[in-house]
C-alpha atoms as a PDB file:
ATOM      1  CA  UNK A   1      12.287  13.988   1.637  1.00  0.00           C
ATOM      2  CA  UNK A   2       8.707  15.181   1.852  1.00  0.00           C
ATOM      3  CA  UNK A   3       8.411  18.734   0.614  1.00  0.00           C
ATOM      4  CA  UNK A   4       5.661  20.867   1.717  1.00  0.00           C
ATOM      5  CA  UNK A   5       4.779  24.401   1.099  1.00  0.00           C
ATOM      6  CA  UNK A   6       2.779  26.384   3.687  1.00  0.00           C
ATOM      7  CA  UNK A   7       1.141  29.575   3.296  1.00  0.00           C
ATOM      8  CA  UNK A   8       0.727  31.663   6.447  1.00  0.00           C
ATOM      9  CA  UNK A   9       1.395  35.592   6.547  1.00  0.00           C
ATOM     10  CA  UNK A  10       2.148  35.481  10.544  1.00  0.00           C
ATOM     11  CA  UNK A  11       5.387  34.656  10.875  1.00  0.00           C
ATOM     12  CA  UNK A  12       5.654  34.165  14.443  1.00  0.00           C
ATOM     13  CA  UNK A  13       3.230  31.012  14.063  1.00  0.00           C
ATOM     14  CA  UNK A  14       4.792  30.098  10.826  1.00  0.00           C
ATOM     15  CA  UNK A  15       8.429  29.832  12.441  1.00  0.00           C
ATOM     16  CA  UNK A  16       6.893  27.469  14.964  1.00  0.00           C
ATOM     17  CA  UNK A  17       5.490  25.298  12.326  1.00  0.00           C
ATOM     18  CA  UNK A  18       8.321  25.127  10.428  1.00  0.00           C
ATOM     19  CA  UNK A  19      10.510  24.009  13.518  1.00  0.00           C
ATOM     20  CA  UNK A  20       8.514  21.641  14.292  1.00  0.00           C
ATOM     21  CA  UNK A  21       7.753  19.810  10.747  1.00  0.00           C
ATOM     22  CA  UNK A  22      11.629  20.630  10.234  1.00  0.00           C
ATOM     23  CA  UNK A  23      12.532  18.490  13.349  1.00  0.00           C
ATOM     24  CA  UNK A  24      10.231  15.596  11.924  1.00  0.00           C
ATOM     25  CA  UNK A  25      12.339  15.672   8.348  1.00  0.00           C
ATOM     26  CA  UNK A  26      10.290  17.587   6.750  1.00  0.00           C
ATOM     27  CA  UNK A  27      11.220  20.174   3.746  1.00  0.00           C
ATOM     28  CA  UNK A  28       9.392  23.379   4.235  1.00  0.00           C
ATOM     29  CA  UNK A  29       9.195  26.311   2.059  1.00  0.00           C
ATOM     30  CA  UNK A  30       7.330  29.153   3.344  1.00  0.00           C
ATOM     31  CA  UNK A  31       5.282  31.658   1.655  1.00  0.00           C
ATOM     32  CA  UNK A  32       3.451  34.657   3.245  1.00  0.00           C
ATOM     33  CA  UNK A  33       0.734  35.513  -0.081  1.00  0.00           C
ATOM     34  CA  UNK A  34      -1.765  33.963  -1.982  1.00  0.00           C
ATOM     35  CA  UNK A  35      -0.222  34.651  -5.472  1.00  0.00           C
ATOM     36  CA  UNK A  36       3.775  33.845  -3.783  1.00  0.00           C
ATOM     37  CA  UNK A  37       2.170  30.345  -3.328  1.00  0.00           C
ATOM     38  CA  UNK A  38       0.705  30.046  -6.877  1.00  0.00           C
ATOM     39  CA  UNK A  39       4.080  30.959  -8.083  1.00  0.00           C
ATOM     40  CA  UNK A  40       5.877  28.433  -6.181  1.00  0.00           C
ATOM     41  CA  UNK A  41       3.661  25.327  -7.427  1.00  0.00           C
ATOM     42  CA  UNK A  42       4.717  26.464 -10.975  1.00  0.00           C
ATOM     43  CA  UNK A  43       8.047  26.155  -9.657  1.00  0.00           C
ATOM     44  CA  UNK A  44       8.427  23.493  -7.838  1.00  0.00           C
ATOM     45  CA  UNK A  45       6.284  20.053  -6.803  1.00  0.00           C
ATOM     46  CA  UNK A  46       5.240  19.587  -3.539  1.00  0.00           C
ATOM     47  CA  UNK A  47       3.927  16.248  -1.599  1.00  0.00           C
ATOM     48  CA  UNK A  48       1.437  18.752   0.414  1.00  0.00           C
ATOM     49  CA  UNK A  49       0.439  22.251   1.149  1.00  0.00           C
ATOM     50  CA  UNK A  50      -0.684  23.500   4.137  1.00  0.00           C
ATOM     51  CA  UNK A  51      -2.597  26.963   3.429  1.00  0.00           C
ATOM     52  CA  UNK A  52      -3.476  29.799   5.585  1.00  0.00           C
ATOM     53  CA  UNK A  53      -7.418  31.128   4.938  1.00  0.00           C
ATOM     54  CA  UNK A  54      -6.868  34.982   5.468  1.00  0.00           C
ATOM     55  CA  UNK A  55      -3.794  35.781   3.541  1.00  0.00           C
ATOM     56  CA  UNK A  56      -3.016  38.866   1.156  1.00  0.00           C
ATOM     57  CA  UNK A  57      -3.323  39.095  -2.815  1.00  0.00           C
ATOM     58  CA  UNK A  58      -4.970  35.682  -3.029  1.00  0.00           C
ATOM     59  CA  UNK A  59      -7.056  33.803  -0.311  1.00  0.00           C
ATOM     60  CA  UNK A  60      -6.470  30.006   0.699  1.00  0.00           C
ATOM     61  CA  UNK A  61      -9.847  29.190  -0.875  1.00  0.00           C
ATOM     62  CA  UNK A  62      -9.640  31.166  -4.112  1.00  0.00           C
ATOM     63  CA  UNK A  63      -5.853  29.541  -4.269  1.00  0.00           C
ATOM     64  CA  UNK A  64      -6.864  25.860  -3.969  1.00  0.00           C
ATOM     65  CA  UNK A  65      -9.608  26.174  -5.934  1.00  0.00           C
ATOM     66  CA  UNK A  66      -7.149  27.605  -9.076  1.00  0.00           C
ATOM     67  CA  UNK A  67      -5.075  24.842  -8.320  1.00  0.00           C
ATOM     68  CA  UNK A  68      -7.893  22.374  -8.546  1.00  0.00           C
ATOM     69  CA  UNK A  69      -9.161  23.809 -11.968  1.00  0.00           C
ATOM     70  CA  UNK A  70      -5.435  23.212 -13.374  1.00  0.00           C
ATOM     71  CA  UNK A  71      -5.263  19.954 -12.370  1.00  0.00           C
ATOM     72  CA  UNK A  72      -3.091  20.016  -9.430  1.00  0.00           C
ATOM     73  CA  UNK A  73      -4.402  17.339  -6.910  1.00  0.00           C
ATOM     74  CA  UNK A  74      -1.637  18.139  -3.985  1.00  0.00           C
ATOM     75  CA  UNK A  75      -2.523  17.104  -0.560  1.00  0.00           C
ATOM     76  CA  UNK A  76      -3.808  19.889   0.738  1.00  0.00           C
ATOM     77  CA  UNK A  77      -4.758  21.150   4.484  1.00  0.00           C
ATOM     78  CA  UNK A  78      -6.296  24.616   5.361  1.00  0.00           C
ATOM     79  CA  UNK A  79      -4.853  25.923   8.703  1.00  0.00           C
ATOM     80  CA  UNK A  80      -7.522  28.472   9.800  1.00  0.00           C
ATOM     81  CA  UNK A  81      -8.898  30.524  12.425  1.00  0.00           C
ATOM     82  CA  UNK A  82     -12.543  30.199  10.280  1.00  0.00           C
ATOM     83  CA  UNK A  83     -14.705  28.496  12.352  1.00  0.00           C
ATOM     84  CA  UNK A  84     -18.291  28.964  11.098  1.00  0.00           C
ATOM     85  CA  UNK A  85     -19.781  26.373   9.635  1.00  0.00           C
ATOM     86  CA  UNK A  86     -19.953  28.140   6.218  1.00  0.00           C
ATOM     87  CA  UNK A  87     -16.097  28.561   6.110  1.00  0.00           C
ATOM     88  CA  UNK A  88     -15.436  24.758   6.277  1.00  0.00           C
ATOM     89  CA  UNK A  89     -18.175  23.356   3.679  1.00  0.00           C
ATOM     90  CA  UNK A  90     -16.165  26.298   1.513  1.00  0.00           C
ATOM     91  CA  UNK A  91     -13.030  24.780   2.346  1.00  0.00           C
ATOM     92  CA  UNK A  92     -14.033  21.205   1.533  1.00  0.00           C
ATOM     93  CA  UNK A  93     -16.085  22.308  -1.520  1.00  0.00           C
ATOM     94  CA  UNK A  94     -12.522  24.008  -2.951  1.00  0.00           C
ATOM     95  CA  UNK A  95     -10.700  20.575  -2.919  1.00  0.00           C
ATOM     96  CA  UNK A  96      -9.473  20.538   0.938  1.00  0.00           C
ATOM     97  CA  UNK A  97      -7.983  17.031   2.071  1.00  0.00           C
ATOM     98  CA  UNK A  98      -8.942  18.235   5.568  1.00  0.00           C
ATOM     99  CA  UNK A  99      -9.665  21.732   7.660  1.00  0.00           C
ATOM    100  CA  UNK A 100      -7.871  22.627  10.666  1.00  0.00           C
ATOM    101  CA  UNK A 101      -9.341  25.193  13.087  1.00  0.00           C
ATOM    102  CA  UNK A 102      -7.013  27.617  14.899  1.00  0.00           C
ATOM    103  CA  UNK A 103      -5.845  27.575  17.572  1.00  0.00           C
ATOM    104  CA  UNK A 104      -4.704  23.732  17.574  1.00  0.00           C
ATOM    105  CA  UNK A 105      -1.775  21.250  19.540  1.00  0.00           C
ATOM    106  CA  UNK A 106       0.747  21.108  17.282  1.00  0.00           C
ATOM    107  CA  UNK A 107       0.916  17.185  17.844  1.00  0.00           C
ATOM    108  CA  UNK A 108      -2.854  17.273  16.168  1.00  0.00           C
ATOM    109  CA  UNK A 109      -1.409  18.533  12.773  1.00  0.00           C
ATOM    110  CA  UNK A 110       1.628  16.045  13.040  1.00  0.00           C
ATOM    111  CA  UNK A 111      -0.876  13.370  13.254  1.00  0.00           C
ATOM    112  CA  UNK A 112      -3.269  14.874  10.440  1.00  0.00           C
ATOM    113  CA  UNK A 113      -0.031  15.186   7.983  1.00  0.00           C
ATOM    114  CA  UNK A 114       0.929  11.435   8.560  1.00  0.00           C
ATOM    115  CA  UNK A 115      -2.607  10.041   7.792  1.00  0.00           C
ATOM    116  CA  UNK A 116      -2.770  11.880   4.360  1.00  0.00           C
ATOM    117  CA  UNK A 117       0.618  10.921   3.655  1.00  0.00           C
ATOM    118  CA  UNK A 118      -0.163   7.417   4.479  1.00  0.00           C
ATOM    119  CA  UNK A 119      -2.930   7.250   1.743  1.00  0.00           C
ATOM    120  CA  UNK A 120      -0.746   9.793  -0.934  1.00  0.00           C
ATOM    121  CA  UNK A 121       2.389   7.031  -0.432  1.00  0.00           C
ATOM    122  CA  UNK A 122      -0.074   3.888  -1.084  1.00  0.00           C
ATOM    123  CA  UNK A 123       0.244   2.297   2.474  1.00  0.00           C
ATOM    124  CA  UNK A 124      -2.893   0.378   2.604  1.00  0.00           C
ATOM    125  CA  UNK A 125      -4.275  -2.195   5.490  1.00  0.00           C
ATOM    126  CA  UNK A 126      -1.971  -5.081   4.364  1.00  0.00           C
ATOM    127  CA  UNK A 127       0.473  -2.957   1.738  1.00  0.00           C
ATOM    128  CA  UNK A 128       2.945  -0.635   1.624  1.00  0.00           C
ATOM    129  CA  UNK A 129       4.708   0.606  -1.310  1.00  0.00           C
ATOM    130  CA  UNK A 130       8.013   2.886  -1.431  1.00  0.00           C
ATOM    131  CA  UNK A 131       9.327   3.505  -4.769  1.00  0.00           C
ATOM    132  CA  UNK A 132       9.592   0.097  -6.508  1.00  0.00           C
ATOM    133  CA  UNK A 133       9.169  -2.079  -3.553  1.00  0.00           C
ATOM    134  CA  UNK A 134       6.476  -3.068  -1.426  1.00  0.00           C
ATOM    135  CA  UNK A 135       5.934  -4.939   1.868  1.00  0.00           C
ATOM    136  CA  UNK A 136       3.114  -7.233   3.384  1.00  0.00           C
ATOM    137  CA  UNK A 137       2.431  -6.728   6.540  1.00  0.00           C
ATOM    138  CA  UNK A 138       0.056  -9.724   6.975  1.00  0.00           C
ATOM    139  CA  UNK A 139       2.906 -12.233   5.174  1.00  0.00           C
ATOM    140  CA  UNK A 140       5.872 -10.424   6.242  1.00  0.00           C
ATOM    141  CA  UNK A 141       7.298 -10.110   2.795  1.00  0.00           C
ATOM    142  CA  UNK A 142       8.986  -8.073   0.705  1.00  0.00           C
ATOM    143  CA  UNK A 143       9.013  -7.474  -3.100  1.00  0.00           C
ATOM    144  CA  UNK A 144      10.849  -5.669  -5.888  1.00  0.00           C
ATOM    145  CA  UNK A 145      10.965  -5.134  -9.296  1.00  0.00           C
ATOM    146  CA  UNK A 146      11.709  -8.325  -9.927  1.00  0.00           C
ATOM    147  CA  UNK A 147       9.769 -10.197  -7.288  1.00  0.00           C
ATOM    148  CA  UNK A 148      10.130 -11.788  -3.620  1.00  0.00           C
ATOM    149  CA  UNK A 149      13.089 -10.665  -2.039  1.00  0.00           C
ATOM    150  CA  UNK A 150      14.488 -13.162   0.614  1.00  0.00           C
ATOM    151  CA  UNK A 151      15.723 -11.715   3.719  1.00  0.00           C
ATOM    152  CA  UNK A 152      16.978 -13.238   7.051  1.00  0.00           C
ATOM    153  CA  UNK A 153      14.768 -13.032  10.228  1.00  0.00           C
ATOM    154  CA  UNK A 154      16.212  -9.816  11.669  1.00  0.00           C
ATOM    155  CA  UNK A 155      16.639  -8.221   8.223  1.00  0.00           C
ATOM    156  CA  UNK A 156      12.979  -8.553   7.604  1.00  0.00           C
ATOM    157  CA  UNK A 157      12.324  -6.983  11.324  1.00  0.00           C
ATOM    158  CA  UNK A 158      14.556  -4.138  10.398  1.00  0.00           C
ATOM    159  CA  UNK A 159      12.647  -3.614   7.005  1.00  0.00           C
ATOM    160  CA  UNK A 160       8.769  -3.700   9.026  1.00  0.00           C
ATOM    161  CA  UNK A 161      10.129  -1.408  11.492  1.00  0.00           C
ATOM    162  CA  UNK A 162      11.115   1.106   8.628  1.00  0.00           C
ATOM    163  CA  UNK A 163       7.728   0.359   6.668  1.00  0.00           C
ATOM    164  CA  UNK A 164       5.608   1.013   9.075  1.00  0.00           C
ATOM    165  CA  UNK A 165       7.376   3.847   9.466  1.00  0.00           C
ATOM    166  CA  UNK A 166       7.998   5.323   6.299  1.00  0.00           C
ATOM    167  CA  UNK A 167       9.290   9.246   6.702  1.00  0.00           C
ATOM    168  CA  UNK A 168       9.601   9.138   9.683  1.00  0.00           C
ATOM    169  CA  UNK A 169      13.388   8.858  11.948  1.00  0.00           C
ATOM    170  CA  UNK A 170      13.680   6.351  13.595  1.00  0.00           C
ATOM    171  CA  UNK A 171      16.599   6.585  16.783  1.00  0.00           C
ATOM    172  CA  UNK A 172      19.299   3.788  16.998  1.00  0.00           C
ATOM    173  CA  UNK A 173      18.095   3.236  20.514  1.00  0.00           C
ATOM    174  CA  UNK A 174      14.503   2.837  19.660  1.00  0.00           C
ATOM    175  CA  UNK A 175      15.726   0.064  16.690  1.00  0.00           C
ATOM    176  CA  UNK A 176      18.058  -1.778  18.652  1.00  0.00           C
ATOM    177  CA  UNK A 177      15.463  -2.531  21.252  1.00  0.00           C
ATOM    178  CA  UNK A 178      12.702  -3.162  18.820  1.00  0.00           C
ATOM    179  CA  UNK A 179      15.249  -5.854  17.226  1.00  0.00           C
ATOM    180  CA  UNK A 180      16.829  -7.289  20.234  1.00  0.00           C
ATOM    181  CA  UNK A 181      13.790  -6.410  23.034  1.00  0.00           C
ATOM    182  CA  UNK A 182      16.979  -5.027  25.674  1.00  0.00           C
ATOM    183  CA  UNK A 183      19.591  -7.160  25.284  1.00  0.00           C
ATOM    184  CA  UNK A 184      22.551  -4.525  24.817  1.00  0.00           C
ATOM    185  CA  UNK A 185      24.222  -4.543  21.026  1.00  0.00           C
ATOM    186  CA  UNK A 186      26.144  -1.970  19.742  1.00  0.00           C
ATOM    187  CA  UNK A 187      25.429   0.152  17.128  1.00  0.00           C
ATOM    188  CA  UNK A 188      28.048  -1.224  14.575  1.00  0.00           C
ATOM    189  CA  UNK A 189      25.654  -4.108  14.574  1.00  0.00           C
ATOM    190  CA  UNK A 190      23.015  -1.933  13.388  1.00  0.00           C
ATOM    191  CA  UNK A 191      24.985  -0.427  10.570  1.00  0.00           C
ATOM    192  CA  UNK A 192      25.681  -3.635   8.814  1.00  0.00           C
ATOM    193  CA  UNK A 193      22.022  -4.301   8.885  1.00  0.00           C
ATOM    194  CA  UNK A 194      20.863  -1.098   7.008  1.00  0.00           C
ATOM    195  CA  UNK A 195      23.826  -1.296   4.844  1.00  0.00           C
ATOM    196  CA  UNK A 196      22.304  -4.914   3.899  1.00  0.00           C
ATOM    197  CA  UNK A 197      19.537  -3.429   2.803  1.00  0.00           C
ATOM    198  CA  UNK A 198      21.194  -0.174   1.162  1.00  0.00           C
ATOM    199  CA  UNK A 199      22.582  -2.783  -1.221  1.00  0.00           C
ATOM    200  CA  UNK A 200      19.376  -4.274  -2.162  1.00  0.00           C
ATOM    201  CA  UNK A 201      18.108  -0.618  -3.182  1.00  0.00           C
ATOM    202  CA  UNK A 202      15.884   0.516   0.107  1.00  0.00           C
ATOM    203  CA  UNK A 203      16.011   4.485   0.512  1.00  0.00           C
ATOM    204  CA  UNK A 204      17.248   4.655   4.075  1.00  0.00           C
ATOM    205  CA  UNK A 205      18.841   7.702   4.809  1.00  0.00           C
ATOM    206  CA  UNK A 206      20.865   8.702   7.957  1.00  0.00           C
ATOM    207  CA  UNK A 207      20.074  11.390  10.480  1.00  0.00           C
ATOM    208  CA  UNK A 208      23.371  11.758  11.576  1.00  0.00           C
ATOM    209  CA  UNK A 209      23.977  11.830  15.173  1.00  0.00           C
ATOM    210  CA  UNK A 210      20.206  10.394  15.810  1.00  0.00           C
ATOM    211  CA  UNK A 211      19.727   7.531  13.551  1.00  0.00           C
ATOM    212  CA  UNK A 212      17.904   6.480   9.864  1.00  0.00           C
ATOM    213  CA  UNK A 213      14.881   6.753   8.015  1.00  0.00           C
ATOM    214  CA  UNK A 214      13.158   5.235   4.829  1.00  0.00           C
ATOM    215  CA  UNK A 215      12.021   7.798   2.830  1.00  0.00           C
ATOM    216  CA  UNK A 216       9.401   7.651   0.098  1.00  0.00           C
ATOM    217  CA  UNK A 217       9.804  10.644  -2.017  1.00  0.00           C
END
């Protein structure tokens, strides 16, 4: 699961971040001061950090850039309500993977989270890696450890669908039409696919009650 910490010292717009990266799988822990957050990356790792600007004891800026000096290269975006011009070439200067301004649609920093992730998990144009395997998209294969890894035609849909999606749940609903494009199957069917590729060592995980998802953590 992806762990993120975020830094933000109002916790009415915290709480709404956190439901909503908590309803996308996410693992949030939330911090409301500058030196709280340095104490938690000594603590614990972290796929990405999401950092307030204005926040007490030790400012987003002056926190990053400590954490950049140390060696910590963490994914890391500044959630802000600095909008001068100034303020972002700071940001970016510190080690920021990207600057967000306040206020902003939530959907926006959803999207902004996924295309960092994409490049911190190795997915490139024709690539995509998860733990010890890897899929191409343009041949439709999939490796291991120990090389190609043969897979019948709806096994190998399955396993794009969950690629191309990496961290991310996907509904039974939304695979079994993908897979079968309407025609009604049930989701027993569905099981003994992903349990197929359980057994060859894929990280799905279940969301129980919604569906699964691959995750690279």
């Amino acid at each position: 699961m992806i762990k993120i910490l975020l830094l933000e010292d109002d916790t009415v717009f915290a709480e709404s971040i956190i439901d909503l990266l908590d309803s996308e799988g996410f693992s949030i822990m939330h911090v409301k001061d500058g030196e709280e957050a340095l104490d938690a990356t000594y603590n614990s790792d972290f796929d990405m950090y999401l950092f307030d600007v204005n926040v007490p004891l030790l400012d987003g800026f002056d926190l990053l850039g400590s954490l950049r000096e140390s060696g910590d290269k963490t994914p890391t975006i500044f959630l802000t309500a600095l909008n001068d011009i100034a303020s972002l070439a700071n940001g970016f200067d510190v080690g920021a993977d990207d600057y967000i301004k306040k206020p902003f649609e939530f959907d926006e920093l959803l999207i902004r989270i996924q295309a960092i992730l994409k490049k911190q998990f190795n997915i490139t144009k024709n690539e995509i890696k998860v733990g010890s395997f890897s899929f191409n998209l343009d041949k439709g294969e999939l490796h291991g450890r120990d090389g190609f890894i043969a897979l019948t035609p709806n096994d190998l849909k399955l396993t794009e669908l969950f690629f191309k999606q990496v961290n991310s749940t996907l509904t039974k609903e939304y695979i079994l039409d993908e897979l079968y494009q309407g025609k009604e199957m049930g989701s027993g069917v569905l099981r003994v696919y992903v349990n197929k590729l359980r057994n060859i060592g894929l990280p799905i995980v279940t969301m129980k009650g919604v569906g699964y998802r691959l995750e690279n953590s």
